[in-house]
N, C-alpha and C. Protein backbone atom coordinates (compact mmCIF):
# COMPACT_ATOMS: atom_id res chain seq x y z
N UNK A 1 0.84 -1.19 0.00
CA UNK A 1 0.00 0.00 0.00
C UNK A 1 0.88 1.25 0.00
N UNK A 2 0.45 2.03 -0.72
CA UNK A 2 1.38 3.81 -1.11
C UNK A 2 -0.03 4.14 -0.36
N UNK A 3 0.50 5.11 0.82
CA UNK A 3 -0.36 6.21 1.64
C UNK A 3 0.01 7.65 0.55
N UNK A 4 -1.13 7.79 -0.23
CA UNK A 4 -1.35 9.06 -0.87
C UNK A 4 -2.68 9.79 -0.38
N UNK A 5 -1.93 11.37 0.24
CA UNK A 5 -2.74 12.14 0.78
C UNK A 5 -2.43 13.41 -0.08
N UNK A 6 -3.55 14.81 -0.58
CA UNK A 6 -3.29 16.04 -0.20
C UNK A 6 -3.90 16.46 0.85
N UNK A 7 -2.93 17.98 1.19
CA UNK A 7 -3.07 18.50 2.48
C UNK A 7 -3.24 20.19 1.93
N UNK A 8 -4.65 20.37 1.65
CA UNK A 8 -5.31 21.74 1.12
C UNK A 8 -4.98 22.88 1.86
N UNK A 9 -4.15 23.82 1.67
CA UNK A 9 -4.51 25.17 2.08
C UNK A 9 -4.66 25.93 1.73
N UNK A 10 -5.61 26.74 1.88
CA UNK A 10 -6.26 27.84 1.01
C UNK A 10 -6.51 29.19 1.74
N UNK A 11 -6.44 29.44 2.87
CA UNK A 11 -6.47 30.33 3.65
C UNK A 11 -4.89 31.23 4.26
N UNK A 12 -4.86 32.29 4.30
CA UNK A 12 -3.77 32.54 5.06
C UNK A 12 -3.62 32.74 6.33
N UNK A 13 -3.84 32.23 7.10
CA UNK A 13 -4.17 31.58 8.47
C UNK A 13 -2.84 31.06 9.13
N UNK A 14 -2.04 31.33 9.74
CA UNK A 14 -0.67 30.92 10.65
C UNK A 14 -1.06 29.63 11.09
N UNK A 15 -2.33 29.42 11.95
CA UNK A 15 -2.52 28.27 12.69
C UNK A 15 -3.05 26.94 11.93
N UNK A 16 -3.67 27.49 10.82
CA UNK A 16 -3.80 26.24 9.62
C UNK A 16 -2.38 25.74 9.21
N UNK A 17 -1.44 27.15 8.90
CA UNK A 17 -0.59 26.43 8.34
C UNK A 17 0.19 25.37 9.18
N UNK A 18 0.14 25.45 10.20
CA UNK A 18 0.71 25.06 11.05
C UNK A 18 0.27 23.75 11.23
N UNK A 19 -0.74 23.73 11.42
CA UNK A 19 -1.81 22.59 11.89
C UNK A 19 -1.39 21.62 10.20
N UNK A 20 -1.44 21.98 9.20
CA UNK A 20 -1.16 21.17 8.24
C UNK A 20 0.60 20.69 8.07
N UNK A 21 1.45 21.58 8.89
CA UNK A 21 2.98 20.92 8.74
C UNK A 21 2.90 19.64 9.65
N UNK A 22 2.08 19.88 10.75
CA UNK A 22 2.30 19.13 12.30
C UNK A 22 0.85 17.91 11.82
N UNK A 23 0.40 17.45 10.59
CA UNK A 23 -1.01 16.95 10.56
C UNK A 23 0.55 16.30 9.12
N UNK A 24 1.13 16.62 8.56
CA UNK A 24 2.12 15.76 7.76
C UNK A 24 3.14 14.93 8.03
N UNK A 25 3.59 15.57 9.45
CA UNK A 25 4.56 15.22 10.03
C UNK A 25 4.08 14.08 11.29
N UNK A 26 2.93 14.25 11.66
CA UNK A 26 2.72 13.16 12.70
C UNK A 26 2.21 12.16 12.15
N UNK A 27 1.95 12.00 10.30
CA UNK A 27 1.23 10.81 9.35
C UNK A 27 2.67 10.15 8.96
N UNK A 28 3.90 10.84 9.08
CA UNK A 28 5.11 10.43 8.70
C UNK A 28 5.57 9.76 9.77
N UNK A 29 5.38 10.22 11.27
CA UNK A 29 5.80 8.86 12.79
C UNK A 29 5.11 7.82 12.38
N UNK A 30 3.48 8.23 11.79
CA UNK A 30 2.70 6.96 11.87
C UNK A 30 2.67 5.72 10.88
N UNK A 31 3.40 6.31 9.95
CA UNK A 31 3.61 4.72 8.93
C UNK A 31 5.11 4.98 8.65
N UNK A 32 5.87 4.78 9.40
CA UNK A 32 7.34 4.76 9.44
C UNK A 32 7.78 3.12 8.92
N UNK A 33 8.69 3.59 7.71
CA UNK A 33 8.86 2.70 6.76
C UNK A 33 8.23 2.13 5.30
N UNK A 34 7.07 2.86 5.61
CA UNK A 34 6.09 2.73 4.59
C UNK A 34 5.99 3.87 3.60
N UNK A 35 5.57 3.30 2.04
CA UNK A 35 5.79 4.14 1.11
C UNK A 35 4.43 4.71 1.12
N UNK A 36 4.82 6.17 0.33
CA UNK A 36 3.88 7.44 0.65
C UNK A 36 4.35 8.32 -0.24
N UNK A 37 3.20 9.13 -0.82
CA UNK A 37 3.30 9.94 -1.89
C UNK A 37 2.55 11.14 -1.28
N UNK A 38 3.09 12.15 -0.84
CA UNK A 38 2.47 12.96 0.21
C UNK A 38 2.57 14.74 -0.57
N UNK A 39 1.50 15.69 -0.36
CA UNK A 39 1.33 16.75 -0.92
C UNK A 39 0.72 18.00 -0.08
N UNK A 40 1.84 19.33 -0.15
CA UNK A 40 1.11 19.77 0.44
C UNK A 40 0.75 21.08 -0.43
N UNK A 41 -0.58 21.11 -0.92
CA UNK A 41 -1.30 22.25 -1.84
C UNK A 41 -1.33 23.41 -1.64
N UNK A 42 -1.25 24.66 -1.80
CA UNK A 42 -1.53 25.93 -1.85
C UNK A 42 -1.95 26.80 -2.58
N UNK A 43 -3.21 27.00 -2.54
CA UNK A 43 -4.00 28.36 -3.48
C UNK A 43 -4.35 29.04 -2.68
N UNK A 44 -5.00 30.15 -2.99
CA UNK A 44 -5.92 31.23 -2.61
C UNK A 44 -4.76 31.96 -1.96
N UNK A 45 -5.35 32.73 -0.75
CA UNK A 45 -4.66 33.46 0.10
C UNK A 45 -2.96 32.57 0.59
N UNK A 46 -3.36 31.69 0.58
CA UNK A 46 -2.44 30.53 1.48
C UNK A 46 -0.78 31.01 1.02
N UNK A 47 -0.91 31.00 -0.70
CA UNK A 47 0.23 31.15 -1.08
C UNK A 47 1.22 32.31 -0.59
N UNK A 48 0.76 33.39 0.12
CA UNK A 48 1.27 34.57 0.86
C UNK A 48 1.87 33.74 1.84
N UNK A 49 1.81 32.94 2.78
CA UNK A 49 2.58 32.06 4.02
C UNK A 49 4.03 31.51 3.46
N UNK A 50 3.94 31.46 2.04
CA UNK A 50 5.25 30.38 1.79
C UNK A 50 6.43 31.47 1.52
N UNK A 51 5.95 32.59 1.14
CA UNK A 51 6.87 33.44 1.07
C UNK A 51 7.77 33.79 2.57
N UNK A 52 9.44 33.92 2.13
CA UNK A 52 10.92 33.63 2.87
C UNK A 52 10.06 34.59 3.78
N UNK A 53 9.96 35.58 4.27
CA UNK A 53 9.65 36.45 5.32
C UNK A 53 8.44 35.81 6.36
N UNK A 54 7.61 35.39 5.52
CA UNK A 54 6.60 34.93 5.94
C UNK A 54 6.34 33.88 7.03
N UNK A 55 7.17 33.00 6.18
CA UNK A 55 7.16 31.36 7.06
C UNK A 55 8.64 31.11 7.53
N UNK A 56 9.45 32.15 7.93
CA UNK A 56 10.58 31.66 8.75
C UNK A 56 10.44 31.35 9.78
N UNK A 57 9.97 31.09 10.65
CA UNK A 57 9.23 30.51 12.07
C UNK A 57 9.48 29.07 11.39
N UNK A 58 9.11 28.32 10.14
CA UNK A 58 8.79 27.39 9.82
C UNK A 58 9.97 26.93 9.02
N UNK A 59 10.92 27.33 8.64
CA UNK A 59 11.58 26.83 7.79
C UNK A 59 12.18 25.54 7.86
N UNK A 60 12.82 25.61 9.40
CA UNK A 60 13.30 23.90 9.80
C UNK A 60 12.44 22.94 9.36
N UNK A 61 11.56 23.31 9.81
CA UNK A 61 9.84 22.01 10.27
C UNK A 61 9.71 21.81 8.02
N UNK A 62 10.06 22.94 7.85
CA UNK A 62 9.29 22.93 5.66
C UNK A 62 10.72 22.00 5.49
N UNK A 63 11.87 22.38 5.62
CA UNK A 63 12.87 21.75 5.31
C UNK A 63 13.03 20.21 5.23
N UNK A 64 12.73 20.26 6.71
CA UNK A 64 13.00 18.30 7.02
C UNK A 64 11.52 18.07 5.89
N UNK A 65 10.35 18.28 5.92
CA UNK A 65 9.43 17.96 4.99
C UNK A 65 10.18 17.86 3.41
N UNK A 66 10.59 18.40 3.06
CA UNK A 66 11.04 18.03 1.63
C UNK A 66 11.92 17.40 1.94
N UNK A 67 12.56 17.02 2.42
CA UNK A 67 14.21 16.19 3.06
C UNK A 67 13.23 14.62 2.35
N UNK A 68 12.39 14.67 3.18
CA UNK A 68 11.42 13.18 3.13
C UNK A 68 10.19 13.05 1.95
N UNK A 69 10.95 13.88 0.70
CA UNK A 69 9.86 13.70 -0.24
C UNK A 69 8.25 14.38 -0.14
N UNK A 70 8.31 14.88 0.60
CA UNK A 70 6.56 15.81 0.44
C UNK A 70 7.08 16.93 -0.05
N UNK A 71 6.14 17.03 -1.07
CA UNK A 71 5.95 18.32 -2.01
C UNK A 71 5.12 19.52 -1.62
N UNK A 72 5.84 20.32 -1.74
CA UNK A 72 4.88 21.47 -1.77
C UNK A 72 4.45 22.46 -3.04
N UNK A 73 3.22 22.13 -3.05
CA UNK A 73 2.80 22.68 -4.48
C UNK A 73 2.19 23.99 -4.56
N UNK A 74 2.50 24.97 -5.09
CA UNK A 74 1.85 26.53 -5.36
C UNK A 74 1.50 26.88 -6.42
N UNK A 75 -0.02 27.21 -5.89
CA UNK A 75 -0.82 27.87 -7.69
C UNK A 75 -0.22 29.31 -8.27
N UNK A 76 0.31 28.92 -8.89
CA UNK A 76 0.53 30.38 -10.24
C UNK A 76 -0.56 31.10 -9.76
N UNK A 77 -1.89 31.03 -10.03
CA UNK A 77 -3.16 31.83 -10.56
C UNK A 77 -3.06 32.46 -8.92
N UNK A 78 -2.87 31.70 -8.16
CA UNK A 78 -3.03 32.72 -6.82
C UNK A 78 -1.91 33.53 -6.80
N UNK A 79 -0.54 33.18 -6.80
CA UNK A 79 0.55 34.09 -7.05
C UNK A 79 0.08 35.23 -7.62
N UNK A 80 -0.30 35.16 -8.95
CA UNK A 80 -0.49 36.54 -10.02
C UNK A 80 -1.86 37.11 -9.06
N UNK A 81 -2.56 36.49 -8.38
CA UNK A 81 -3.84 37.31 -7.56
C UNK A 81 -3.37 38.12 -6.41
N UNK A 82 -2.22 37.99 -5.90
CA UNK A 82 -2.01 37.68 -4.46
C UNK A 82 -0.29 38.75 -4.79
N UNK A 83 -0.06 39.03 -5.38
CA UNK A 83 1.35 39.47 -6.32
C UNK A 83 2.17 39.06 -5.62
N UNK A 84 2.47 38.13 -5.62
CA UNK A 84 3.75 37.26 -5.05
C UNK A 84 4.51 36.89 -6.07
N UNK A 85 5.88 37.21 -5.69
CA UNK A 85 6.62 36.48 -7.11
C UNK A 85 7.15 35.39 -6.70
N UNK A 86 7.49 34.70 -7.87
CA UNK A 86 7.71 33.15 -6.98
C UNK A 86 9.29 33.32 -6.25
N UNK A 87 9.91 34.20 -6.88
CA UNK A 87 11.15 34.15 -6.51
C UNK A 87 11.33 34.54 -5.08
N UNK A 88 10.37 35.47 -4.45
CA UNK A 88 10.02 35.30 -2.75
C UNK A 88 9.90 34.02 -2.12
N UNK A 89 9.22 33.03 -2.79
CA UNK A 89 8.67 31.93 -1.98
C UNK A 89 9.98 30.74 -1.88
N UNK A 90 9.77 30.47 -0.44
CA UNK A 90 10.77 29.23 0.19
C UNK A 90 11.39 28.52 -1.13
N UNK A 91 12.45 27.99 -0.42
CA UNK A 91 13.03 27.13 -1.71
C UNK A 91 12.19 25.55 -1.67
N UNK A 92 12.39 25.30 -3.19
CA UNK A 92 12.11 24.02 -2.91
C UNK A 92 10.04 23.82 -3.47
N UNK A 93 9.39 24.52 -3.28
CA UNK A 93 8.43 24.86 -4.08
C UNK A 93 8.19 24.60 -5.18
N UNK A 94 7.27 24.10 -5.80
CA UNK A 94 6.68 23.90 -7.38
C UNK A 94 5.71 24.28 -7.75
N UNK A 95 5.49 25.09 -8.55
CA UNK A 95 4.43 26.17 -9.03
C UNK A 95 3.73 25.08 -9.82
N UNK A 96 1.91 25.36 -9.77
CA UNK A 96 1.37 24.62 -10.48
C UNK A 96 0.20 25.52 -11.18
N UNK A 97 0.06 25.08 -12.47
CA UNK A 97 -1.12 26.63 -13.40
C UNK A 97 -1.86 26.89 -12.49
N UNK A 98 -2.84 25.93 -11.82
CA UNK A 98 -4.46 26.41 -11.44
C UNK A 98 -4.11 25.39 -10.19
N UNK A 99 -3.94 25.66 -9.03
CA UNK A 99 -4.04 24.90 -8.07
C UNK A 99 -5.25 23.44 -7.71
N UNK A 100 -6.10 24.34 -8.44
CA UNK A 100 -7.94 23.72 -8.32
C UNK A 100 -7.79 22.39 -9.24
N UNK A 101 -7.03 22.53 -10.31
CA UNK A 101 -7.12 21.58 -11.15
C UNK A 101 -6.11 20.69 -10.58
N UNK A 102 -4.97 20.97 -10.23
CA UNK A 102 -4.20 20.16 -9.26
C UNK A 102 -4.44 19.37 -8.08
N UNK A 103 -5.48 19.88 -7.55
CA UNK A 103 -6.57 19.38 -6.69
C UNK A 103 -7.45 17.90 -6.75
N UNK A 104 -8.03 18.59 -8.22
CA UNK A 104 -8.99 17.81 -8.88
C UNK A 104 -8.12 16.27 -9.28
N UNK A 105 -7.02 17.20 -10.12
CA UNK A 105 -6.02 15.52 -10.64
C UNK A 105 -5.97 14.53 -9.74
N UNK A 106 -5.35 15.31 -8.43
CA UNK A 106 -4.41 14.12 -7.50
C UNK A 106 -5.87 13.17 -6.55
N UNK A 107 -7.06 13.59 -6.16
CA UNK A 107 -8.27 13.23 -6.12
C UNK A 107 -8.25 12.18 -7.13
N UNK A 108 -8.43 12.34 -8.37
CA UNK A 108 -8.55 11.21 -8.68
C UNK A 108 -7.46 9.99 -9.27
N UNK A 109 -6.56 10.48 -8.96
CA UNK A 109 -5.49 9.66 -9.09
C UNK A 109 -5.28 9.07 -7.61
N UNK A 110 -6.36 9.25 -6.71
CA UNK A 110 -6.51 7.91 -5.79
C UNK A 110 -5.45 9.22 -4.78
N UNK A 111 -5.61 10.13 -4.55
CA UNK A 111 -5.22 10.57 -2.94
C UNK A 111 -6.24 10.97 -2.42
N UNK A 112 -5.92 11.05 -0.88
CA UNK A 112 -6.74 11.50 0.28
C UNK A 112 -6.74 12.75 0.28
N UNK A 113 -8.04 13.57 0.56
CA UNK A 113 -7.72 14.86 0.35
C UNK A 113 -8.64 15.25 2.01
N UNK A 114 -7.11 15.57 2.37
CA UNK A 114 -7.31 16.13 4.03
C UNK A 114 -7.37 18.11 4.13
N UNK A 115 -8.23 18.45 4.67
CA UNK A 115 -8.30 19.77 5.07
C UNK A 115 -8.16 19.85 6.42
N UNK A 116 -6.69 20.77 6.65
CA UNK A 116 -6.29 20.65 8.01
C UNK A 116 -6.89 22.20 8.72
């Protein structure tokens, strides 16, 4: 069994974001050893948190997360809404056209879609 989850954020909310690093990271104690295809989404407002100023409080906690293969994915369409350039946002990030449709894909390509 591959544990495939996304982990939606769409709000710019500190304590969501939070709640979704610490809701990735305690699914990673819990199937230790086990393969996993793990995602963590960002549209709307949300994408303002990933930016370097923003989420340095977080950088260790984002770091070890990509260390272990979880992605973090950012919508373009909110960027250009939200005027963020990508070149602000954390390293390690992957811009995706329409977040929504990125959404939609990984749904049906058989992930869990958790709202933390």
């Amino acid at each position: 069994m591959i544990y495939r989850a996304v982990f939606h954020v769409d709000m710019d909310d500190v304590k969501t974001f939070s709640l979704a690093l610490t809701n990735v990271a305690n699914l990673l104690r819990a199937i230790p050893e086990k393969h996993y295809d793990l995602v963590l989404l960002f549209n709307g407002p949300a994408v303002t948190l990933l930016q370097n100023e923003e989420c340095a409080q977080y950088r260790e906690e984002i770091w070890q997360l990509q260390q272990t293969r979880v992605s973090f994915k950012v919508c373009r369409n909110a960027l250009n809404r939200f005027n963020v350039a990508p070149e602000n946002l954390i390293e390690g990030c992957e811009l995706v056209p329409a977040g929504v449709v990125t959404l939609i894909e990984l749904q049906q390509d058989g992930y869990a879609y958790i709202k933390p």
